[in-house]
N, C-alpha and C. Protein backbone atom coordinates (compact mmCIF):
# COMPACT_ATOMS: atom_id res chain seq x y z
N UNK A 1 29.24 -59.54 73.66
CA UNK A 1 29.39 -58.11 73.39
C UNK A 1 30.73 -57.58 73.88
N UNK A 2 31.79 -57.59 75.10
CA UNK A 2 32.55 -57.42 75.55
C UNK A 2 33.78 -57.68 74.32
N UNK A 3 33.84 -59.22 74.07
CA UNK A 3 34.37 -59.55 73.35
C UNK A 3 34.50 -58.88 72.13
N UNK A 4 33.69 -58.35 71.35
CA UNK A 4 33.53 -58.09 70.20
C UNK A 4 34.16 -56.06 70.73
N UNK A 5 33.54 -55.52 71.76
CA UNK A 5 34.60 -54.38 71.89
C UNK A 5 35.68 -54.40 72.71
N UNK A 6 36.06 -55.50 72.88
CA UNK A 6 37.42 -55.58 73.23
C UNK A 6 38.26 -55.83 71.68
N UNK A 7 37.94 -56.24 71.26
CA UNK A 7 38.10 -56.95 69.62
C UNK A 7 38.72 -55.39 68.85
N UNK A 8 36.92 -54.47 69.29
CA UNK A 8 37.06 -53.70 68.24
C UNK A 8 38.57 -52.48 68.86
N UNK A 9 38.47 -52.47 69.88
CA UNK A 9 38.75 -51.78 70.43
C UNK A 9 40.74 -52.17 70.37
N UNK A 10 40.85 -53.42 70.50
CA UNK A 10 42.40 -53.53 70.02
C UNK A 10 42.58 -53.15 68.36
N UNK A 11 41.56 -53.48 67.66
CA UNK A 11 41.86 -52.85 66.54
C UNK A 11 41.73 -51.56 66.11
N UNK A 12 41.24 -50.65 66.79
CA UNK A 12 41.41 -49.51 67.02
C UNK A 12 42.49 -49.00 67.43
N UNK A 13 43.11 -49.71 68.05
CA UNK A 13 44.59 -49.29 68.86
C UNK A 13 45.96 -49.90 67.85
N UNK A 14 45.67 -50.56 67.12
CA UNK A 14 46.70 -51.35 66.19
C UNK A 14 46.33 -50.13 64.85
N UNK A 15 45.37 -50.15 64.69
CA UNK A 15 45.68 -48.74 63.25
C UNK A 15 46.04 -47.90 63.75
N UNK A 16 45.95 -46.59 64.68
CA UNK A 16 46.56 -45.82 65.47
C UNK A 16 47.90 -46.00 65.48
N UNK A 17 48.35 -46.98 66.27
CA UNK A 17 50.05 -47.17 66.25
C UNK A 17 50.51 -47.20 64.75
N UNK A 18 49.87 -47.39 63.92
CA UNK A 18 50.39 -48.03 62.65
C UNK A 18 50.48 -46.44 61.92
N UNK A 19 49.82 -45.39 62.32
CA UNK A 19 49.99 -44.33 61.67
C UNK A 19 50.72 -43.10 61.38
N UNK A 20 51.71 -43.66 59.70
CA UNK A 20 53.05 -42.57 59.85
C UNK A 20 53.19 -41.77 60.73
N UNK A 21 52.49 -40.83 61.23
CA UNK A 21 52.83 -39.94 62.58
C UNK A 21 54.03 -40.03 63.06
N UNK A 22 53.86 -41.40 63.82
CA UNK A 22 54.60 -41.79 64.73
C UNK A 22 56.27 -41.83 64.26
N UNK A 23 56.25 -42.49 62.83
CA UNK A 23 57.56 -42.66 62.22
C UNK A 23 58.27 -41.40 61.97
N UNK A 24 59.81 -41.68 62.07
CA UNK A 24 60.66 -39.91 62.10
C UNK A 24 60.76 -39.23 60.76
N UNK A 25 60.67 -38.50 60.50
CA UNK A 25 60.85 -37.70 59.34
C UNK A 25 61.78 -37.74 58.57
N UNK A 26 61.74 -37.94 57.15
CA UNK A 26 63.12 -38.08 56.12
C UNK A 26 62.85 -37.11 55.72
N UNK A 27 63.85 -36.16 54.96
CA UNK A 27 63.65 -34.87 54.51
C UNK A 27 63.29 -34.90 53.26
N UNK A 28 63.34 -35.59 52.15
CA UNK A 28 62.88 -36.09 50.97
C UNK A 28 61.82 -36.86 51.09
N UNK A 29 62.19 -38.06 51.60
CA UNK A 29 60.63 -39.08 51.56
C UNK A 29 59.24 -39.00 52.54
N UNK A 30 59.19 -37.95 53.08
CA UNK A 30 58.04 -37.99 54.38
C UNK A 30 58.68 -38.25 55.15
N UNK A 31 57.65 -39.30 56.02
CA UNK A 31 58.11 -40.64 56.97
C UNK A 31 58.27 -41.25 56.73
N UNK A 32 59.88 -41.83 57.37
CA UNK A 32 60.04 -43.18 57.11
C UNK A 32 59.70 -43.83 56.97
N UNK A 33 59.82 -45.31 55.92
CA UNK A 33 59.25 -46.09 55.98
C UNK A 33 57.66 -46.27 54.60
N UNK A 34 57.94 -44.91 54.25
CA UNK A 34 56.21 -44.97 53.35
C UNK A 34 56.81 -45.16 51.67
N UNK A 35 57.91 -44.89 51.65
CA UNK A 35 58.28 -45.71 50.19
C UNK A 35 59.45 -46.33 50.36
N UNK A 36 59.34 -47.48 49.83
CA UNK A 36 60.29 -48.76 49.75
C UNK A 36 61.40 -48.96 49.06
N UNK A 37 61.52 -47.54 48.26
CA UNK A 37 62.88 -47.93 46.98
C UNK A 37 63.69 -46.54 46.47
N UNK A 38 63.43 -46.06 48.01
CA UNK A 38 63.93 -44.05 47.25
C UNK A 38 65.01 -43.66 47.92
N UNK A 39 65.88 -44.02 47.66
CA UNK A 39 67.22 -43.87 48.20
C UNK A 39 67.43 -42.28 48.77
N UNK A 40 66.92 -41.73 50.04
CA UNK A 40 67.41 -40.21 49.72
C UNK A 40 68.23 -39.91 50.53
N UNK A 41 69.19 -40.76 51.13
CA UNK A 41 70.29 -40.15 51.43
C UNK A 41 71.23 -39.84 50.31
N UNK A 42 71.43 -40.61 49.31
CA UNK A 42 71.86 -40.61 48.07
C UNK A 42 71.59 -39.33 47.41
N UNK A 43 70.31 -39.14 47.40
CA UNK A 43 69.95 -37.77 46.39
C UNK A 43 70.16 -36.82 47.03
N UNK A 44 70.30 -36.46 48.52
CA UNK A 44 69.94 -35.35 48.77
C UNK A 44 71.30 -34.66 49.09
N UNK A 45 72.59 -36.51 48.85
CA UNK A 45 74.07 -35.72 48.76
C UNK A 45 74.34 -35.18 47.29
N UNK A 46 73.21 -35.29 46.16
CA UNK A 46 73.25 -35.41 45.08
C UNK A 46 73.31 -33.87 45.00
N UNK A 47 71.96 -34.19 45.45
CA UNK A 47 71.61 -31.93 45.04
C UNK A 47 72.29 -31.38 46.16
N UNK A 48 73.37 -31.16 46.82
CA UNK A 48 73.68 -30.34 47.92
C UNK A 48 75.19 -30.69 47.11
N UNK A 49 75.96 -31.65 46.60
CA UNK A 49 77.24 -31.65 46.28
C UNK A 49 77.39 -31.53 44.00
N UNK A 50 76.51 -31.94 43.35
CA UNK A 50 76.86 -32.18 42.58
C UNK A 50 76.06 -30.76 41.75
N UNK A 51 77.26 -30.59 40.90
CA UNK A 51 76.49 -29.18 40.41
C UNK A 51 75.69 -29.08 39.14
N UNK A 52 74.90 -28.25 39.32
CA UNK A 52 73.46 -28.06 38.11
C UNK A 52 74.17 -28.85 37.12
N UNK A 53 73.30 -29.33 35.63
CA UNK A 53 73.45 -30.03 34.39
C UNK A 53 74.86 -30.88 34.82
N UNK A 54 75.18 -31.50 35.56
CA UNK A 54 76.20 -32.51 35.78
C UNK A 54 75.71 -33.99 35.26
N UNK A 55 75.65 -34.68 34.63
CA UNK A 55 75.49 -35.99 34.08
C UNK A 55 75.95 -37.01 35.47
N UNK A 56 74.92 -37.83 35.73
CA UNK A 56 75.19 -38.61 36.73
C UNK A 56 74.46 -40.06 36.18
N UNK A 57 74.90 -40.96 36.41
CA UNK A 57 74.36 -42.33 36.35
C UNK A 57 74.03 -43.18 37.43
N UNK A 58 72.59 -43.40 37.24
CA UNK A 58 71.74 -44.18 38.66
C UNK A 58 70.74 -45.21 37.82
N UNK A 59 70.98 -46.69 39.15
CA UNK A 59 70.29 -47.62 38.06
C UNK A 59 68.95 -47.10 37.80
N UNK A 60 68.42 -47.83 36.96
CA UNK A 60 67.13 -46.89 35.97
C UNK A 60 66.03 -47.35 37.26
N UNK A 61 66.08 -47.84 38.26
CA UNK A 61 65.08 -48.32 38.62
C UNK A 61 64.97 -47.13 39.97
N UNK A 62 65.92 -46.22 40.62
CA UNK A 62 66.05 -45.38 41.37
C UNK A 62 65.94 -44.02 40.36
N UNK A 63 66.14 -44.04 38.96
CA UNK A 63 66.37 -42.96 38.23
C UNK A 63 65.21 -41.41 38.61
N UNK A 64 63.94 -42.41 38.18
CA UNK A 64 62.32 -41.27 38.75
C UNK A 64 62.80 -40.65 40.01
N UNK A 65 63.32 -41.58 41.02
CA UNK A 65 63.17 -40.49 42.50
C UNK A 65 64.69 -39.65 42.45
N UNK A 66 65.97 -39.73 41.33
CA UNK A 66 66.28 -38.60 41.39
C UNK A 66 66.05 -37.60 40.69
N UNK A 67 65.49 -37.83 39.42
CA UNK A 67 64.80 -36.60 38.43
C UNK A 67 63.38 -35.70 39.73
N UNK A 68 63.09 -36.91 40.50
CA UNK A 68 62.38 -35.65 41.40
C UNK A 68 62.87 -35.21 42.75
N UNK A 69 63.83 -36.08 43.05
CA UNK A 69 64.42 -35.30 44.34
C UNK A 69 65.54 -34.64 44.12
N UNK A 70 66.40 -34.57 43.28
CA UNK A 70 67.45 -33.64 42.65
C UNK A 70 67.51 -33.26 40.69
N UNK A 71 66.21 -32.52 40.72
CA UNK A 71 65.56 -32.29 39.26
C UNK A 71 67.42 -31.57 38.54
N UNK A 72 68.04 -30.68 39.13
CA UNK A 72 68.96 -29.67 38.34
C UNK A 72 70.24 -30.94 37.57
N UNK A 73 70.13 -32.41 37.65
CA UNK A 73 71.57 -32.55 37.45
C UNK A 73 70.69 -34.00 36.22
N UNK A 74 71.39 -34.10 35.21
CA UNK A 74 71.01 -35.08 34.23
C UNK A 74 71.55 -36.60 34.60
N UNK A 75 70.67 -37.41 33.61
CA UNK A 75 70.18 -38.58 34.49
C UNK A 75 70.34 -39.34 32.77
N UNK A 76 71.06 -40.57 32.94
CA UNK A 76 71.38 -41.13 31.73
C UNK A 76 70.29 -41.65 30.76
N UNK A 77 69.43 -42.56 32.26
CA UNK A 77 68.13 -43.42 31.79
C UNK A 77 66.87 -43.04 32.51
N UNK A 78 65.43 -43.06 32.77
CA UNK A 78 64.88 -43.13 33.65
C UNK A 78 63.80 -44.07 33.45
N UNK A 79 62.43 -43.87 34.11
CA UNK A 79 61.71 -45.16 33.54
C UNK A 79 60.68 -45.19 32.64
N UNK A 80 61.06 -43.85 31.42
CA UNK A 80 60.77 -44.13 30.19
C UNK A 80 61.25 -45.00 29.30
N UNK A 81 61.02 -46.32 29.31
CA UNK A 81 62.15 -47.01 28.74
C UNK A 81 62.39 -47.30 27.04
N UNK A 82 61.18 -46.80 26.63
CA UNK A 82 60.74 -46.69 25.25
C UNK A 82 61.60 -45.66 24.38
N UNK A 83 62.15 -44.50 25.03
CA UNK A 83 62.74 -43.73 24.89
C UNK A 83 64.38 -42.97 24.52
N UNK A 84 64.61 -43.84 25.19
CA UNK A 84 66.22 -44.50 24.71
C UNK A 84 66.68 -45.08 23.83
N UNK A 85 67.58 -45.01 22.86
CA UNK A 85 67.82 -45.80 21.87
C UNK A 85 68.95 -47.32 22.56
N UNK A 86 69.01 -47.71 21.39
CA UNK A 86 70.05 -49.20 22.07
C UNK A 86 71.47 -48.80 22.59
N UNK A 87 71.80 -47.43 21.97
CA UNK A 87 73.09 -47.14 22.45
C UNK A 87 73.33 -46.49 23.69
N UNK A 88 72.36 -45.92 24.23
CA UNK A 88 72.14 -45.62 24.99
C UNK A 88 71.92 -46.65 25.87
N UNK A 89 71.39 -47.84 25.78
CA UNK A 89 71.38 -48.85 27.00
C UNK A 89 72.42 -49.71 26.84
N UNK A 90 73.28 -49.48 25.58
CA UNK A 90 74.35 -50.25 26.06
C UNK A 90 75.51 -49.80 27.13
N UNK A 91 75.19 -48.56 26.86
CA UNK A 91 76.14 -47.72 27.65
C UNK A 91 75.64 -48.03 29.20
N UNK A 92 74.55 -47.46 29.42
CA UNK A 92 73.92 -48.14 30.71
C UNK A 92 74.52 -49.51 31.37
N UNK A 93 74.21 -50.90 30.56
CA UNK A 93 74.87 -52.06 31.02
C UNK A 93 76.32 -51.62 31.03
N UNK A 94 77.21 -51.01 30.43
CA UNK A 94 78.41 -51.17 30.80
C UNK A 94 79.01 -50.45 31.63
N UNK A 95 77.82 -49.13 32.34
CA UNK A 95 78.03 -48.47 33.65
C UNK A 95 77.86 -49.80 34.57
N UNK A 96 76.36 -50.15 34.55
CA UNK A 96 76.21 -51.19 35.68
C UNK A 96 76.81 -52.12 35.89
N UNK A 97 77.91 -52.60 34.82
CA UNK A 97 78.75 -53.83 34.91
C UNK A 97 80.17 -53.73 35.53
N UNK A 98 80.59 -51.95 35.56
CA UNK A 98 81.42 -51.88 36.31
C UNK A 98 82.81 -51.98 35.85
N UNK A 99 83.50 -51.54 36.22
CA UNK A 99 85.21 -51.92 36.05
C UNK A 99 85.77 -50.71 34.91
N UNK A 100 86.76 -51.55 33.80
CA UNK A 100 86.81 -50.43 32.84
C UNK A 100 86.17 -50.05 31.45
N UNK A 101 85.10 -50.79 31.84
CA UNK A 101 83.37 -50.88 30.95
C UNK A 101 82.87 -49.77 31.46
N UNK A 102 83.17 -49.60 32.61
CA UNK A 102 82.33 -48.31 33.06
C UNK A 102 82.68 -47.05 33.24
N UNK A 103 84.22 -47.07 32.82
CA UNK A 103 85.13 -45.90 32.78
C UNK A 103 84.74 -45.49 31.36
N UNK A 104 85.11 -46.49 30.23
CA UNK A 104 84.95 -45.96 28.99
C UNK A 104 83.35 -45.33 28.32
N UNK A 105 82.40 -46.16 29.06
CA UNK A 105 81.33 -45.60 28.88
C UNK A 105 81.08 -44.33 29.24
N UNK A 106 81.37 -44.08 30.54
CA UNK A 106 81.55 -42.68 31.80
C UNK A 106 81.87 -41.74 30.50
N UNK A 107 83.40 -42.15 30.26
CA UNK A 107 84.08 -41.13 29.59
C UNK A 107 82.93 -40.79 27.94
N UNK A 108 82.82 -41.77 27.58
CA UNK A 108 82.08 -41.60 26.20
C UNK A 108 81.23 -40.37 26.56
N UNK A 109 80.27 -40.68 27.72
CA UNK A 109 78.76 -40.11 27.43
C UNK A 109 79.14 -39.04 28.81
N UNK A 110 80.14 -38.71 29.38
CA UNK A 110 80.41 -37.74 30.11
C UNK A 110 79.66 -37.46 31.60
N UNK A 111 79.76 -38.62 32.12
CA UNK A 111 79.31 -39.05 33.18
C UNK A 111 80.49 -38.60 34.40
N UNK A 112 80.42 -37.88 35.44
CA UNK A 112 81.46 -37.50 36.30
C UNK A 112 80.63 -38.47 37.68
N UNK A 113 79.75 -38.94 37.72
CA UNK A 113 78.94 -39.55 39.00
C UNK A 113 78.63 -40.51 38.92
N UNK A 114 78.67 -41.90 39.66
CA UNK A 114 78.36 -43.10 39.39
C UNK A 114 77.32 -43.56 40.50
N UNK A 115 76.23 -43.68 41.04
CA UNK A 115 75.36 -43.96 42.12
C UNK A 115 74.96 -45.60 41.82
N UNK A 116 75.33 -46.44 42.76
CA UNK A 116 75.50 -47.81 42.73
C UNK A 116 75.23 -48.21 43.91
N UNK A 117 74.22 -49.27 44.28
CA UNK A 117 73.82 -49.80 45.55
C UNK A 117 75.38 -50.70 45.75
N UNK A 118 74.76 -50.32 47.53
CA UNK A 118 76.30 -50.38 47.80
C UNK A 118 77.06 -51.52 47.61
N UNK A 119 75.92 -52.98 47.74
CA UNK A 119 76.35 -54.48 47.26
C UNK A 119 77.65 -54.00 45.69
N UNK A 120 77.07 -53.35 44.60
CA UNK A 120 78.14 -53.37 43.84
C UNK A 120 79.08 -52.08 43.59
N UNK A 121 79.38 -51.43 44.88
CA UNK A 121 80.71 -50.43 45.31
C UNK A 121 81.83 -51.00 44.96
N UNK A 122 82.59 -50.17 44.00
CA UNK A 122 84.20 -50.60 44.47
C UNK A 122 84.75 -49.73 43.58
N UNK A 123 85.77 -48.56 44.65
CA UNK A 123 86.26 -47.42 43.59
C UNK A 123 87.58 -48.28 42.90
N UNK A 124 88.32 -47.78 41.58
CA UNK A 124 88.97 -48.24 41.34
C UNK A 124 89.41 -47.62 39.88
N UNK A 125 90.79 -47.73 39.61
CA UNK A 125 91.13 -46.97 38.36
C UNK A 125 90.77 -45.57 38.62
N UNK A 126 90.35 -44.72 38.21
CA UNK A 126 90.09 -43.32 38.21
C UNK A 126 88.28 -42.92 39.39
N UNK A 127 88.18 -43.99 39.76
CA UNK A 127 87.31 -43.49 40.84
C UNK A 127 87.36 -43.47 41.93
N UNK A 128 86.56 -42.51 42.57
CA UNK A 128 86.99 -42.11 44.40
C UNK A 128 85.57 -42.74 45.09
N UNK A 129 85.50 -43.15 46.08
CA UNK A 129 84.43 -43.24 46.55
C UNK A 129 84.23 -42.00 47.10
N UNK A 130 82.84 -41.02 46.87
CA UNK A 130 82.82 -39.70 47.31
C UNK A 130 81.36 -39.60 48.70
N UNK A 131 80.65 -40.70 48.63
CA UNK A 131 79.59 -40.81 49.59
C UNK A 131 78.92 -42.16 50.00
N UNK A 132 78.80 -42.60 50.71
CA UNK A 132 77.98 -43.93 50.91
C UNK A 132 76.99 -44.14 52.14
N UNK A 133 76.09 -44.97 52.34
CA UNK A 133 75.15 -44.78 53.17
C UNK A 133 74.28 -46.58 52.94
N UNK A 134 73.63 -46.62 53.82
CA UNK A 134 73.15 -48.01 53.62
C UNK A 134 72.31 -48.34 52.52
N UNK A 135 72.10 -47.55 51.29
CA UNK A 135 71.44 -47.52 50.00
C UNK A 135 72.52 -48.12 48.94
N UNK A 136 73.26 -47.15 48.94
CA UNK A 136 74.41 -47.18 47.74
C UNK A 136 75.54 -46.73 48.02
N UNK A 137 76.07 -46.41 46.73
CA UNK A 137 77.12 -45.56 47.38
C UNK A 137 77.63 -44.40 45.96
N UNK A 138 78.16 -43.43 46.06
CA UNK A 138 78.51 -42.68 44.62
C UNK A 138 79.98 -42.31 44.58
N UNK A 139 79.85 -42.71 43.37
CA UNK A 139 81.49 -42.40 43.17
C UNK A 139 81.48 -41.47 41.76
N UNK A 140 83.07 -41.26 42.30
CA UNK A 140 83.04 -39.33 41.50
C UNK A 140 84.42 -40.05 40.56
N UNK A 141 84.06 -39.59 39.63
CA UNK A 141 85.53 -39.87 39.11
C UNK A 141 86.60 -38.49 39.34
N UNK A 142 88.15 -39.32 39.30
CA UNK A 142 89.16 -38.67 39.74
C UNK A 142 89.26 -37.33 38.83
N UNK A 143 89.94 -36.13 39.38
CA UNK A 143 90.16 -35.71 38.64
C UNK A 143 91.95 -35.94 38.24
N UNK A 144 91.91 -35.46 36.43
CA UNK A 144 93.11 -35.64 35.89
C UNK A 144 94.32 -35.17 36.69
């Protein structure tokens, strides 16, 4: 019997510790730690720097958490994927591929914001790096 509430009784104490509570507060995501793929340092330089109907490009797989954590600024792709035509995702791959694939696309479809995990950062030609953080990083294109 001891055994079994000593038993119960550490497991009582292991869900307790385990409960968000404890974890610090993100201002977008709750507590830390309770979603795995929502970049909001990213978004929340999104909606505080980038202004209403601004066209921004974020891979489609972060796209949902900025249509809901910075709803005012347009979003190339999201994860309607049915929805898009092919030209539209070609343009996409040649944001995500980077270089001056991703300038001419930018320029085509009027993209001033580029949000890119930070593994594939690198300003260059007409872009600035304008924010980064251990998610991604966004880059603004230059102005003329």
């Amino acid at each position: 019997r001891r055994l079994n509430a000593l038993a119960a009784a550490a497991l009582a104490l292991a869900l307790v510790a385990a409960l968000p509570w404890w974890r610090p507060a993100d201002p977008l995501a709750g507590r830390v730690g309770l979603l795995s793929y929502a970049p909001s340092g990213l978004a929340a330089w999104v909606r505080a720097n980038v202004p209403a109907g601004d066209r921004v490009f974020v891979p489609q797989t972060w796209a949902s958490w900025f249509e809901w954590a910075a709803p005012e600024q347009r979003y190339l792709v999201d994860s309607r994927l049915e929805l898009f035509p092919a030209a539209v995702w070609a343009a996409y791959d040649a944001m995500a591929a980077g270089g001056g694939a991703m300038s001419q696309a930018a320029a085509r479809w009027g993209v001033d914001i580029v949000i890119v995990p930070t593994a594939q950062a690198q300003a260059a030609g007409t872009w600035d790096i304008a924010f980064t953080d251990a998610d991604g990083t966004v880059l603004r294109r230059r102005a003329p």
